[in-house]
PDB file of N, CA and C in Angstrom:
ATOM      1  N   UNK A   1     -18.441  -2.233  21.035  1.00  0.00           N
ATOM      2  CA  UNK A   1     -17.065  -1.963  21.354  1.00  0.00           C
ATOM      3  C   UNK A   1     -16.514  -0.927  20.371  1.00  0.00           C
ATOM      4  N   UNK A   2     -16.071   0.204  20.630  1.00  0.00           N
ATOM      5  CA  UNK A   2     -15.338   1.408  20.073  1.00  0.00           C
ATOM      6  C   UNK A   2     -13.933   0.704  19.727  1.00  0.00           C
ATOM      7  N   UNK A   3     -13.366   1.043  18.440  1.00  0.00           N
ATOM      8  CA  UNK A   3     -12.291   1.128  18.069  1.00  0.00           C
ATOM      9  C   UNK A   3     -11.342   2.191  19.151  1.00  0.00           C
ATOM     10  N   UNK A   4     -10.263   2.083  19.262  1.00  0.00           N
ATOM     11  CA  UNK A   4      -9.000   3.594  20.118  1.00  0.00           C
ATOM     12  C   UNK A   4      -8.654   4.421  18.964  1.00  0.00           C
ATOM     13  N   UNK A   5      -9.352   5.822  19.368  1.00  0.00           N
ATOM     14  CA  UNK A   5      -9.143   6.493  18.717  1.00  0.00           C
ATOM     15  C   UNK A   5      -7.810   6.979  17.407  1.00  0.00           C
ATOM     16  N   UNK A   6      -6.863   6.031  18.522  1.00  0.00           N
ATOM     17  CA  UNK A   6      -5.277   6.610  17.931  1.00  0.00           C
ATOM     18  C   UNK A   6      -4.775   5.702  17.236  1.00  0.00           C
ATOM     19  N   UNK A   7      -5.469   4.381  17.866  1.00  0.00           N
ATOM     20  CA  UNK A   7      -5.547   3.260  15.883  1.00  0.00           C
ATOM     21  C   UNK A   7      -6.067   3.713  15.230  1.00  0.00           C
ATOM     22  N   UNK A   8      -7.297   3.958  15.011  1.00  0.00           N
ATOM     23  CA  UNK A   8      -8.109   4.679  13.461  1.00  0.00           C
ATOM     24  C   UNK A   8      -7.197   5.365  12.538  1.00  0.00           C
ATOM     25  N   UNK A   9      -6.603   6.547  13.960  1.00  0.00           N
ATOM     26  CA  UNK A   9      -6.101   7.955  12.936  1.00  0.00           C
ATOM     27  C   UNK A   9      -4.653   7.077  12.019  1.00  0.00           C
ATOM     28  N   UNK A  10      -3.964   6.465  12.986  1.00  0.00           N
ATOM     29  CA  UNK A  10      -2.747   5.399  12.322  1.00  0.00           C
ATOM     30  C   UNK A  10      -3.269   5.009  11.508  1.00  0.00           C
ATOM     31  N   UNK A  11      -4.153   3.910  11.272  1.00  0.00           N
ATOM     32  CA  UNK A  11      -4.645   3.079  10.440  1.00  0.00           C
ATOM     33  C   UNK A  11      -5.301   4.252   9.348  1.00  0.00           C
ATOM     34  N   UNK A  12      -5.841   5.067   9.353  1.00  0.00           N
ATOM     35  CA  UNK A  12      -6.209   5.962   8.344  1.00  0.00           C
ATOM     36  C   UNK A  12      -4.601   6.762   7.814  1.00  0.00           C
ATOM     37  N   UNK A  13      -3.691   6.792   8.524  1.00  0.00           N
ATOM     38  CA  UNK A  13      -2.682   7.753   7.870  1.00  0.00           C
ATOM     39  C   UNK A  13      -1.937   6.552   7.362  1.00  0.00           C
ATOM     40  N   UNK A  14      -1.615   5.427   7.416  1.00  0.00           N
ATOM     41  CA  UNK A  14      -0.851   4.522   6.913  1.00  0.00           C
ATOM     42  C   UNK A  14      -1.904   4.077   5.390  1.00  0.00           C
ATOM     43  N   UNK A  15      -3.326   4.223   5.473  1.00  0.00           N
ATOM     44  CA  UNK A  15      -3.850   3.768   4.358  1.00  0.00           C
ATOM     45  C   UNK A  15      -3.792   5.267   3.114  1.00  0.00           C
ATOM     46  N   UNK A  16      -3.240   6.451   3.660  1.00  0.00           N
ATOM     47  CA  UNK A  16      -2.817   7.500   2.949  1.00  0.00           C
ATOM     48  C   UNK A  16      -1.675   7.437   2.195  1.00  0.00           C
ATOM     49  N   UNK A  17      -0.611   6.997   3.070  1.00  0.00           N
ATOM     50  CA  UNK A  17       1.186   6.492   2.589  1.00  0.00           C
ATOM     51  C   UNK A  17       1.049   5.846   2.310  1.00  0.00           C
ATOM     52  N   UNK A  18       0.368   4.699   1.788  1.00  0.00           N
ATOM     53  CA  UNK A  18       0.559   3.218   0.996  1.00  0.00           C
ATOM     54  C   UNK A  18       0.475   3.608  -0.199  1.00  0.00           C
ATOM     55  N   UNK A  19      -0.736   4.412  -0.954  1.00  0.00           N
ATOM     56  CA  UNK A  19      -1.117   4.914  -2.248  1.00  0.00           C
ATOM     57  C   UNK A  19       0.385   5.854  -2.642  1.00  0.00           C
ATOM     58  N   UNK A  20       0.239   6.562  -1.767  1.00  0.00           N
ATOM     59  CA  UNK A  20       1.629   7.778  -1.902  1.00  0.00           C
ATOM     60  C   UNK A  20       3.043   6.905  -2.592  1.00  0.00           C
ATOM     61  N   UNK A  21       3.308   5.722  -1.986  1.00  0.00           N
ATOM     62  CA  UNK A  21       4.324   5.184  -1.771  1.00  0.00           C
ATOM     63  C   UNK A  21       4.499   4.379  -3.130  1.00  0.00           C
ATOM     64  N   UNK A  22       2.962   3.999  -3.463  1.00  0.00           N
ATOM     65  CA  UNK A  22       3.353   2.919  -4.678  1.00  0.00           C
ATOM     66  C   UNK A  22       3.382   3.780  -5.676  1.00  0.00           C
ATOM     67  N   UNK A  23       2.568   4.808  -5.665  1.00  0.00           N
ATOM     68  CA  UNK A  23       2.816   5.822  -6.900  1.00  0.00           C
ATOM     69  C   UNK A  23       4.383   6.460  -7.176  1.00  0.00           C
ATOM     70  N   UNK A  24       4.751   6.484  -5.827  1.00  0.00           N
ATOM     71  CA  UNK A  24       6.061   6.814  -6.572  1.00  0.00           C
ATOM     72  C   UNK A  24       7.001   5.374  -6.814  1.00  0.00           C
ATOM     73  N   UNK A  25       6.649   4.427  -6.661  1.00  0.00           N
ATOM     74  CA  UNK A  25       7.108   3.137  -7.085  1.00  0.00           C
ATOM     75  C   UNK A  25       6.231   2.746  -8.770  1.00  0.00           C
ATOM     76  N   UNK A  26       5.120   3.331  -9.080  1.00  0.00           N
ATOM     77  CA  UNK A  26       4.718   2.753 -10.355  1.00  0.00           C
ATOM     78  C   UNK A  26       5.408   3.427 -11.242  1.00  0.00           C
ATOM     79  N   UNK A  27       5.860   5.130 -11.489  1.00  0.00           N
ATOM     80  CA  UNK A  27       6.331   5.113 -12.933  1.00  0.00           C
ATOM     81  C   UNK A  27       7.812   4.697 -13.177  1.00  0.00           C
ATOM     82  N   UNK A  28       8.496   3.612 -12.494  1.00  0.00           N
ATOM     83  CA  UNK A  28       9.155   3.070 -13.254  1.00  0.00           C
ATOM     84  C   UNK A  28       8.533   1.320 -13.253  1.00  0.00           C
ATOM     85  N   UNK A  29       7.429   0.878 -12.909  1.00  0.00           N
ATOM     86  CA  UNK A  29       6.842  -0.432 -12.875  1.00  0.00           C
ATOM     87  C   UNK A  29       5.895  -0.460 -13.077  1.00  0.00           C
ATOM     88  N   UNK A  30       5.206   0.262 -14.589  1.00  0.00           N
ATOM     89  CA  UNK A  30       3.846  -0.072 -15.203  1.00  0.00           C
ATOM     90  C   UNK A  30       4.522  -0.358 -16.708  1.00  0.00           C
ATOM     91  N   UNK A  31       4.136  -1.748 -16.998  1.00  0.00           N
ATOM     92  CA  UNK A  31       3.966  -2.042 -18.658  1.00  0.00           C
ATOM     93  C   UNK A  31       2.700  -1.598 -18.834  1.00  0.00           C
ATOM     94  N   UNK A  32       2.951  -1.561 -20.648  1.00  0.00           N
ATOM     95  CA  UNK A  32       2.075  -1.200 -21.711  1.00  0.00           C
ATOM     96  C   UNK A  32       1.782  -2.485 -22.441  1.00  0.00           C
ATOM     97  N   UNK A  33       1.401  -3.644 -22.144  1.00  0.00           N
ATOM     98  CA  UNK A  33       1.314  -4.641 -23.463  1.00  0.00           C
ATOM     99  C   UNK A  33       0.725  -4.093 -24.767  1.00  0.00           C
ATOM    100  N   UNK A  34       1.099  -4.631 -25.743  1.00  0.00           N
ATOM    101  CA  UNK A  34       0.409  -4.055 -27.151  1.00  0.00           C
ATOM    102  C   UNK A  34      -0.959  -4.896 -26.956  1.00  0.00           C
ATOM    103  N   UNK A  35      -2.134  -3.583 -26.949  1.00  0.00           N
ATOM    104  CA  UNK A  35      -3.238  -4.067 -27.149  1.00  0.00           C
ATOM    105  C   UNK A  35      -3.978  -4.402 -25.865  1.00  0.00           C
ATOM    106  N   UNK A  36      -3.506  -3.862 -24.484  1.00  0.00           N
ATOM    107  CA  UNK A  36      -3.972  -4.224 -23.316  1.00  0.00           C
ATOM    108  C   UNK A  36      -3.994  -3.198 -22.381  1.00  0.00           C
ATOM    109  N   UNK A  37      -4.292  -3.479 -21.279  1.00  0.00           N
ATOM    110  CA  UNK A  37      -4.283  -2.217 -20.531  1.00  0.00           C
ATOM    111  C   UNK A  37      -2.959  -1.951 -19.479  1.00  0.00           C
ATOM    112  N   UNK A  38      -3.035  -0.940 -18.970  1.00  0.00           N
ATOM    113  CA  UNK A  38      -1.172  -0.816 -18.424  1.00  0.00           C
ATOM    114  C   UNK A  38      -1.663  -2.136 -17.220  1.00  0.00           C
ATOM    115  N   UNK A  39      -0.403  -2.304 -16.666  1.00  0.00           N
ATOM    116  CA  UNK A  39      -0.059  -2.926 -15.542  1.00  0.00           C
ATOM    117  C   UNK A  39       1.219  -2.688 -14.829  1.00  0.00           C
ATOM    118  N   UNK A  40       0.462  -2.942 -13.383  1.00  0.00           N
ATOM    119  CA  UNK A  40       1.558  -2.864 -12.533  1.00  0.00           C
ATOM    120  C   UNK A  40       2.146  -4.115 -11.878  1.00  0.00           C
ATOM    121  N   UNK A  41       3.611  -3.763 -11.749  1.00  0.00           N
ATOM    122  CA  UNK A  41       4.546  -4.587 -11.572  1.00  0.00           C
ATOM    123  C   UNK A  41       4.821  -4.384 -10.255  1.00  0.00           C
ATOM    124  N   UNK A  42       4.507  -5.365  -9.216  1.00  0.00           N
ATOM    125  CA  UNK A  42       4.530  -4.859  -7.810  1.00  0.00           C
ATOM    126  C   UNK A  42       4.832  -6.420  -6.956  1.00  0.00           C
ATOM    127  N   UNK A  43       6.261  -6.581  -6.960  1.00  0.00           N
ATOM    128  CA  UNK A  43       6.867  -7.851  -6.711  1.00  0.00           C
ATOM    129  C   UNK A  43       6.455  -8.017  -4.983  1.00  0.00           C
ATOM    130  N   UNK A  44       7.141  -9.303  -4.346  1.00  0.00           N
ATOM    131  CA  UNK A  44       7.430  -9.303  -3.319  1.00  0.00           C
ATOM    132  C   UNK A  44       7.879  -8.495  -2.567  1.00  0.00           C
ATOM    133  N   UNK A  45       9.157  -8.370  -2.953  1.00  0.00           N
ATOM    134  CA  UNK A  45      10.140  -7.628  -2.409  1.00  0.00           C
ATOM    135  C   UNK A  45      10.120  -6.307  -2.602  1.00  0.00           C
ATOM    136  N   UNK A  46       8.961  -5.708  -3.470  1.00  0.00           N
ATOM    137  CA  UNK A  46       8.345  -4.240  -2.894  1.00  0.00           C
ATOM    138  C   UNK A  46       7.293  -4.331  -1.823  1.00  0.00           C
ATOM    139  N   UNK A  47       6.705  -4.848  -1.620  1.00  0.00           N
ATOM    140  CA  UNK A  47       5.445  -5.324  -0.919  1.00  0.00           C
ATOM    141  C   UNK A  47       6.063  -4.937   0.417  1.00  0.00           C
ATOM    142  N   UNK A  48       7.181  -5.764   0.966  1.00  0.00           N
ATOM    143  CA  UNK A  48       8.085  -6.077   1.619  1.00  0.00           C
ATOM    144  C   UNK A  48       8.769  -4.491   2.163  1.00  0.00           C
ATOM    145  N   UNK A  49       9.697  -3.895   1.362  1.00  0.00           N
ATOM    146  CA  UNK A  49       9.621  -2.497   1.354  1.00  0.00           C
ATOM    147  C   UNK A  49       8.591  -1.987   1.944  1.00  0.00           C
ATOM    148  N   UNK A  50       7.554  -1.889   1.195  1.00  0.00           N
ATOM    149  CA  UNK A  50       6.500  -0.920   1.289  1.00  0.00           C
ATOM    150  C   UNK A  50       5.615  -0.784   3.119  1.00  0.00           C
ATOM    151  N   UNK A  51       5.907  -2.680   3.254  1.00  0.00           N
ATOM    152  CA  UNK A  51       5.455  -2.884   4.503  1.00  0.00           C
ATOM    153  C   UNK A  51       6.770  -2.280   5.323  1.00  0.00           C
ATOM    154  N   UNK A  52       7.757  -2.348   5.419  1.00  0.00           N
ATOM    155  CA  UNK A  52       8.836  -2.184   6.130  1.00  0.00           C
ATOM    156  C   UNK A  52       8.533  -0.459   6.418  1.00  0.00           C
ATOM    157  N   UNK A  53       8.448   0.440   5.414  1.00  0.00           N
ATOM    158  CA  UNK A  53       8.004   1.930   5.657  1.00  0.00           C
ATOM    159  C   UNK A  53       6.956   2.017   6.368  1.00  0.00           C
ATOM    160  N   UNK A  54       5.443   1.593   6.171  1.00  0.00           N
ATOM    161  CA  UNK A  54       4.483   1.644   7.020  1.00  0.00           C
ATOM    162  C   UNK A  54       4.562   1.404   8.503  1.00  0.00           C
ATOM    163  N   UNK A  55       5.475   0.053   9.005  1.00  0.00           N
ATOM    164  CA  UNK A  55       5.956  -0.207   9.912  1.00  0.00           C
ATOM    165  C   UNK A  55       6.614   0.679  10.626  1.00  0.00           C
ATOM    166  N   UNK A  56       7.291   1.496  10.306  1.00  0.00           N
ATOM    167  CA  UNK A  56       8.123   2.447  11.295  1.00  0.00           C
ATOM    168  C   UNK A  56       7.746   3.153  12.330  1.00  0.00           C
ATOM    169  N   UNK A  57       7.924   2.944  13.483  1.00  0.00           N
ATOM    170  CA  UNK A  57       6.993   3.552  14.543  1.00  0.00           C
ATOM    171  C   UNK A  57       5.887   2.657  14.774  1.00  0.00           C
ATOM    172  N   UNK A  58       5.251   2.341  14.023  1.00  0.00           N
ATOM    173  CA  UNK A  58       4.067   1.484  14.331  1.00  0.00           C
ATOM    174  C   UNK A  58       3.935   0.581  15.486  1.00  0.00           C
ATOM    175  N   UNK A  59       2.772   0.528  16.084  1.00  0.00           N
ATOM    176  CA  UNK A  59       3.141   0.369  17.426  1.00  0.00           C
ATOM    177  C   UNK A  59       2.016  -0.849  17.703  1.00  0.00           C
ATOM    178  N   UNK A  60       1.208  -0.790  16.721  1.00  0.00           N
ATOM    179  CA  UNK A  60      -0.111  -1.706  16.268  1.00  0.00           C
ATOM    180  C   UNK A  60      -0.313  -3.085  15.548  1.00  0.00           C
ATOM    181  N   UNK A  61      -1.222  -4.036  15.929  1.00  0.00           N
ATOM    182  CA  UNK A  61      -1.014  -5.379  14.963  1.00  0.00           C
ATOM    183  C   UNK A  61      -0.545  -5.174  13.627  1.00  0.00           C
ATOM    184  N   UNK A  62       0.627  -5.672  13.041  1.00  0.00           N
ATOM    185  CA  UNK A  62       0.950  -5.863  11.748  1.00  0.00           C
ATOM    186  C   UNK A  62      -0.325  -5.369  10.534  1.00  0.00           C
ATOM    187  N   UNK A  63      -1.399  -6.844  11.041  1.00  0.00           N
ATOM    188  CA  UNK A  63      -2.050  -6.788  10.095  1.00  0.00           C
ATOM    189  C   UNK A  63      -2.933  -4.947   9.557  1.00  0.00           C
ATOM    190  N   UNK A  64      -3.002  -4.379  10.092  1.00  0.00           N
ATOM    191  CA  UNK A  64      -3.808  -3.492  10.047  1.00  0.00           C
ATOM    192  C   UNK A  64      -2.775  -2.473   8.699  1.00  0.00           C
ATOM    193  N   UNK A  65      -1.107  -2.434   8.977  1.00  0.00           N
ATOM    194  CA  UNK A  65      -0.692  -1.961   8.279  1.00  0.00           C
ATOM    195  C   UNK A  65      -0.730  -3.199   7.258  1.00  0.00           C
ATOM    196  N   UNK A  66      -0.812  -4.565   6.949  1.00  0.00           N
ATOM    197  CA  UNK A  66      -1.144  -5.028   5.838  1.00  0.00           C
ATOM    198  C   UNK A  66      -2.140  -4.654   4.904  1.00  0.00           C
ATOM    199  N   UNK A  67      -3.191  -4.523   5.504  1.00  0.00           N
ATOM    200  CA  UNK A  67      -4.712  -4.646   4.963  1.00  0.00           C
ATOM    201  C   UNK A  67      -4.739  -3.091   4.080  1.00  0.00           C
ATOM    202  N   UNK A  68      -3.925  -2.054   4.900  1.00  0.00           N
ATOM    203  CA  UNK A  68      -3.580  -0.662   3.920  1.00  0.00           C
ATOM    204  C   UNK A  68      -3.035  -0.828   3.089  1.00  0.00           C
ATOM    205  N   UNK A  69      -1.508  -1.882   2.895  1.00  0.00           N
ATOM    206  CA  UNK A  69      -0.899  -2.372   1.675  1.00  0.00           C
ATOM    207  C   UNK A  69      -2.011  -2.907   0.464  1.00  0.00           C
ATOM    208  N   UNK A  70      -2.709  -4.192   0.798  1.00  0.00           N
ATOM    209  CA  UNK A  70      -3.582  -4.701   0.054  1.00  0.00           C
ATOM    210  C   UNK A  70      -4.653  -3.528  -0.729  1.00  0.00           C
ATOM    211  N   UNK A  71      -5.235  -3.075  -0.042  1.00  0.00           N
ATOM    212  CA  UNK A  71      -6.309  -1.845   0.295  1.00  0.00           C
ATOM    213  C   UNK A  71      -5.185  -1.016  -1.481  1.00  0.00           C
ATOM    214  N   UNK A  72      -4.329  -0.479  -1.179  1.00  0.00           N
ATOM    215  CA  UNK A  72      -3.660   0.437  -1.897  1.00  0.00           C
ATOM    216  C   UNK A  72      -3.091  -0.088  -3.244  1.00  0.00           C
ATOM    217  N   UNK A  73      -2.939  -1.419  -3.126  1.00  0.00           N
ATOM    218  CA  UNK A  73      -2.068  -2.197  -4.199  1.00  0.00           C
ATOM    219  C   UNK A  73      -3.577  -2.342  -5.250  1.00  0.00           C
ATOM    220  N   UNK A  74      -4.335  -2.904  -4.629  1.00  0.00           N
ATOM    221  CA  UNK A  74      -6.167  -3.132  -5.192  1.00  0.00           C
ATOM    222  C   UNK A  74      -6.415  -2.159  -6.176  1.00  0.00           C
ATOM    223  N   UNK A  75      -6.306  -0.828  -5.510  1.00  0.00           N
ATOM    224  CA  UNK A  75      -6.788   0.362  -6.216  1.00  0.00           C
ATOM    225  C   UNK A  75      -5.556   0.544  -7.247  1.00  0.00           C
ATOM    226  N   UNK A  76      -4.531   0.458  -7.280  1.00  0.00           N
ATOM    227  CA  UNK A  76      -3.451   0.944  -8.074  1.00  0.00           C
ATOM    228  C   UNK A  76      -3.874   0.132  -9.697  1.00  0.00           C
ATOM    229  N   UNK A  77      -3.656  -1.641  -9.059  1.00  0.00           N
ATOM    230  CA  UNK A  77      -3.869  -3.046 -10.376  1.00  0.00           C
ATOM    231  C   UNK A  77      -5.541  -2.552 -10.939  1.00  0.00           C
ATOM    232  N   UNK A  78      -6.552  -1.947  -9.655  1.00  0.00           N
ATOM    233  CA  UNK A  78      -7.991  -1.815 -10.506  1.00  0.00           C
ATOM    234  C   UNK A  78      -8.237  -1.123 -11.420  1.00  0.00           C
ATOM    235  N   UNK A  79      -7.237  -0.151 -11.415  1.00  0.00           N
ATOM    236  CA  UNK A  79      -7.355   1.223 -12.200  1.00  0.00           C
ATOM    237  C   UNK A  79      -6.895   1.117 -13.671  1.00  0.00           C
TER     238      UNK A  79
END
């Protein structure tokens, strides 16, 4: 069974704007602990946001724009 072409490209451009989105949400929500490595501060109620932007237009199961949130938040805390 083939994926629809025009989910992929969505699902690939929403997993583009998630990274985009938190970066401009991290430099005011990364601590420095003394002696540790930075961290990001990435509450609910950005999550929430962040899903609410991806959503716009979206025309596709929720989850798919979740899994780009997760997907993007992963790489941001791994780094």
């Amino acid at each position: 069974m083939e994926a629809p072409k025009d989910l992929m490209e969505a699902y690939f451009e929403a997993k583009k704007k998630a990274p985009k989105e938190i970066m401009n949400h991290v430099m005011s929500h990364v601590t420095h602990p003394e002696g540790g490595k930075a961290r990001l501060s990435f509450r609910a109620g950005d999550r929430r946001r962040l899903r609410s932007i991806l959503l716009e237009g979206w025309k596709y199961s929720k989850h798919y724009a979740d899994s780009a949130i997760n997907s993007a938040i992963g790489l941001a805390k791994g780094g």
